[in-house]
Each structure stands twice: as C-alpha cells, then as structure tokens.
C-alpha atoms as a PDB file:
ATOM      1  CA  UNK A   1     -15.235 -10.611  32.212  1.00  0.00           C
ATOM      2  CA  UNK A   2     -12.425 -11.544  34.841  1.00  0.00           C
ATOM      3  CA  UNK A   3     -11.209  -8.027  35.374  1.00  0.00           C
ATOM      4  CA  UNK A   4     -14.680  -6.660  35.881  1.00  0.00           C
ATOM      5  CA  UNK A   5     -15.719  -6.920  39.647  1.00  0.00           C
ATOM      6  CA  UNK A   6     -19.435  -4.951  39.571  1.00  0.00           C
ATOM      7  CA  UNK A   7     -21.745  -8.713  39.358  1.00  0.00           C
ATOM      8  CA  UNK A   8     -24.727  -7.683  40.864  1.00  0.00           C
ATOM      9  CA  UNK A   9     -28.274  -9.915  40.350  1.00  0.00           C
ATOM     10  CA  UNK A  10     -30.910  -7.842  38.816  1.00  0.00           C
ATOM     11  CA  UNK A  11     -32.755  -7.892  41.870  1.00  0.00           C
ATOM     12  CA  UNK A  12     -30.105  -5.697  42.941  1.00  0.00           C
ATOM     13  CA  UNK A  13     -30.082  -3.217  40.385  1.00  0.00           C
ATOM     14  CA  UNK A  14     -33.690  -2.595  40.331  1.00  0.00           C
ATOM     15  CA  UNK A  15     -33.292  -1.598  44.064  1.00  0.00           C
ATOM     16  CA  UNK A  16     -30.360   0.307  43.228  1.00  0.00           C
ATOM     17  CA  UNK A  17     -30.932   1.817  40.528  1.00  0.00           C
ATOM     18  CA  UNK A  18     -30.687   5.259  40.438  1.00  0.00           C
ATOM     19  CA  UNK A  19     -26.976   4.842  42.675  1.00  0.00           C
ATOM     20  CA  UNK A  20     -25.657   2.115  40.155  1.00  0.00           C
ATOM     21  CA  UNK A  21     -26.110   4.531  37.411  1.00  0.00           C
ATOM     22  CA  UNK A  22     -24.565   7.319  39.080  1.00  0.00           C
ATOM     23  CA  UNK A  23     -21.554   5.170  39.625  1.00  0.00           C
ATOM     24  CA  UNK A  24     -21.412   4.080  36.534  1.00  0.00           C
ATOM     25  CA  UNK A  25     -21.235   7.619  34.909  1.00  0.00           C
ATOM     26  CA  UNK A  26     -19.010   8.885  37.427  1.00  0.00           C
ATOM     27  CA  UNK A  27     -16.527   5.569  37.529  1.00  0.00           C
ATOM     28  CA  UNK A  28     -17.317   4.760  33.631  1.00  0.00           C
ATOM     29  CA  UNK A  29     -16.954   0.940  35.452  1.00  0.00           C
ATOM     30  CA  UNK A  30     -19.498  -1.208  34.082  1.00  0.00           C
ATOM     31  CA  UNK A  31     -21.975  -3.488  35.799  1.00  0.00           C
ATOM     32  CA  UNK A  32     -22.641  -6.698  34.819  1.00  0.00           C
ATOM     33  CA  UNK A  33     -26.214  -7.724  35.644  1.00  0.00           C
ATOM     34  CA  UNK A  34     -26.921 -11.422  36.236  1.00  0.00           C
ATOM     35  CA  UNK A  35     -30.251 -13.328  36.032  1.00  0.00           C
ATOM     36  CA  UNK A  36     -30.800 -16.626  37.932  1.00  0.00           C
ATOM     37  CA  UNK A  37     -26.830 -16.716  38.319  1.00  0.00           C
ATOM     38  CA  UNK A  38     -25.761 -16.047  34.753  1.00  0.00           C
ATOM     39  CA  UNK A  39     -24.253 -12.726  33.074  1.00  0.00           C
ATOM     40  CA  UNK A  40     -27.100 -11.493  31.067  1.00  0.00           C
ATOM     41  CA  UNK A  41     -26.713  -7.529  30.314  1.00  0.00           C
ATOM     42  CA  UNK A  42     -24.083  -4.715  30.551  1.00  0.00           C
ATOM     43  CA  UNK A  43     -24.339  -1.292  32.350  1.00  0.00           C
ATOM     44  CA  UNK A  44     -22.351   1.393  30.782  1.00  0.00           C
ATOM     45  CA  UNK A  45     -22.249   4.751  30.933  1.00  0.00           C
ATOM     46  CA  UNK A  46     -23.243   6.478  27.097  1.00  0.00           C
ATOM     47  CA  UNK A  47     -19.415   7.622  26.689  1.00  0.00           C
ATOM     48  CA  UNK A  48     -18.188   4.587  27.169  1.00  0.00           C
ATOM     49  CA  UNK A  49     -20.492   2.925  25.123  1.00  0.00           C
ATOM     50  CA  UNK A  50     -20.133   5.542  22.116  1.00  0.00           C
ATOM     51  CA  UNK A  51     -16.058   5.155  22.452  1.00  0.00           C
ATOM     52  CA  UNK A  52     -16.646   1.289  22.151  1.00  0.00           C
ATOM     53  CA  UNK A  53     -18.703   1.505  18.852  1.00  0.00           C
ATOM     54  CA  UNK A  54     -16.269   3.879  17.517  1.00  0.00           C
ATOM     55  CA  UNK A  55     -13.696   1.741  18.100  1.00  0.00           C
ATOM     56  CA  UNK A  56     -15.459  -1.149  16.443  1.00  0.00           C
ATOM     57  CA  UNK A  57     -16.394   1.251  13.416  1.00  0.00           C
ATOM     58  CA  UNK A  58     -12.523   1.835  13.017  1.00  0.00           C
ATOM     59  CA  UNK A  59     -11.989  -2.311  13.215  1.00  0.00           C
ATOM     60  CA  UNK A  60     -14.329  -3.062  10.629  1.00  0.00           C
ATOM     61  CA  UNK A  61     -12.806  -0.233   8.483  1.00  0.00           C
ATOM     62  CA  UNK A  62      -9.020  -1.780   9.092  1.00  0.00           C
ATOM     63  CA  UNK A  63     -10.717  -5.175   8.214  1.00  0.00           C
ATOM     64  CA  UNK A  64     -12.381  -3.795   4.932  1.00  0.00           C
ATOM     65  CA  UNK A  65      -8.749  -2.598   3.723  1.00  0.00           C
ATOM     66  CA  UNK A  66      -6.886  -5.505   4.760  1.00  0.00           C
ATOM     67  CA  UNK A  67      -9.543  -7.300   2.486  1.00  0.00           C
ATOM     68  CA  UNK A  68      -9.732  -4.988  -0.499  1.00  0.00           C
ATOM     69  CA  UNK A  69      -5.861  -4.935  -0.091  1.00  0.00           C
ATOM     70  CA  UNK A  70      -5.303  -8.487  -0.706  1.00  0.00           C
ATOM     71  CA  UNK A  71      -7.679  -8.478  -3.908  1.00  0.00           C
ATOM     72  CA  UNK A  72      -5.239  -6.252  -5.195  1.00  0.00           C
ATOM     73  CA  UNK A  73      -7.431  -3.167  -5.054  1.00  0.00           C
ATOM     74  CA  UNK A  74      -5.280  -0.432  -4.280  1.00  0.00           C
ATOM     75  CA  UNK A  75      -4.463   2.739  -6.633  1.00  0.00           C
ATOM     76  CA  UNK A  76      -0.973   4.601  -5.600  1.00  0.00           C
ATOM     77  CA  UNK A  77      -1.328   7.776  -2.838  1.00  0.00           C
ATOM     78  CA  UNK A  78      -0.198  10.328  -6.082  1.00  0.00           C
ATOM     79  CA  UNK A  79      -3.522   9.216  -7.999  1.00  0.00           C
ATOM     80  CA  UNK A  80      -5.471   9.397  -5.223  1.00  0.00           C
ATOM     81  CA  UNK A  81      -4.436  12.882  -4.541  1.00  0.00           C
ATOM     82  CA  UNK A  82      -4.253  13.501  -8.220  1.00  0.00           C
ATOM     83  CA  UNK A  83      -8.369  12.505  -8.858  1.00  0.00           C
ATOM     84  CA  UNK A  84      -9.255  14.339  -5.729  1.00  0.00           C
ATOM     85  CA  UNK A  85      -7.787  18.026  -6.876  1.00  0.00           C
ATOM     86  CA  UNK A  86      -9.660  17.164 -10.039  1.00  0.00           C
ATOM     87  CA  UNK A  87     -12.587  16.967  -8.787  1.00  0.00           C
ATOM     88  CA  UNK A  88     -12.102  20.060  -6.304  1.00  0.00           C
ATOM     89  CA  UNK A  89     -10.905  22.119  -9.368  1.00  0.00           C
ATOM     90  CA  UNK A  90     -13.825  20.875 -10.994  1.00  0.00           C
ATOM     91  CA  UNK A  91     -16.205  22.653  -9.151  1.00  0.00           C
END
C-alpha cells in the first residue's frame, strides 16, 4: 500500500461518492477507504478489478503445473497433439 496515495476515511467517501467513483474509472487509481484509522476496503474501477482476477486465474494455473510437473505428470507435446487430432478426426 506505500505507492497508493488515495487514503480517504469513509466519512469521506460517502460524501464523495459519486466524484470518487468517477475518478476512479477515469484514473483506474484505487482508493483505499479507512475506518477509525485503519485500511479496511478497496475502490477499483470493474476493469481493473477483472484484469486483477485474471491475472490471479493465470497464477494459480502456473502454480497447478509447476505442481503436477514435479509429480512427474507430464506426457510429451507430440502425444498431446497426437490424442487431440484423434479425437477431432473422431468426430
């Protein structure tokens, strides 16, 4: 959170609401809203959020291959491509 420099109390944002969210979709800079002086939500903009849980998606699928790679389950690019003309000549 040290880069991010929108800390507003949530007394703030409910006054503000309406502006804070159009700078937030046209800046796609977040807000961070604080609560009796402590970070306690996020304001971001929907593409920014859906780009972040892509990205996340992606992470969790490089993790899942690192894993299935080290239990040794891995077949070899040819049989892969070999099974999967197979199956499309199979239908």
């Amino acid at each position: 959170m040290a880069n991010i420099k929108n800390i507003k109390p949530i007394s703030y944002i409910k006054a503000n609401a309406a502006q804070v969210l159009d700078h937030v979709c046209e800046s796609h800079v977040p807000y961070v809203v604080t609560q009796n002086g402590e970070a306690r939500g996020v304001i971001l903009d929907v593409d920014t959020y859906q780009k972040m849980q892509d990205g996340l998606k992606l992470f969790k699928l490089f993790a899942q291959s690192e894993s299935e790679i080290s239990r040794g389950k891995v077949i070899r690019q040819k049989d892969l491509f070999d099974s999967l003309e197979r199956e499309l000549n199979a239908k």
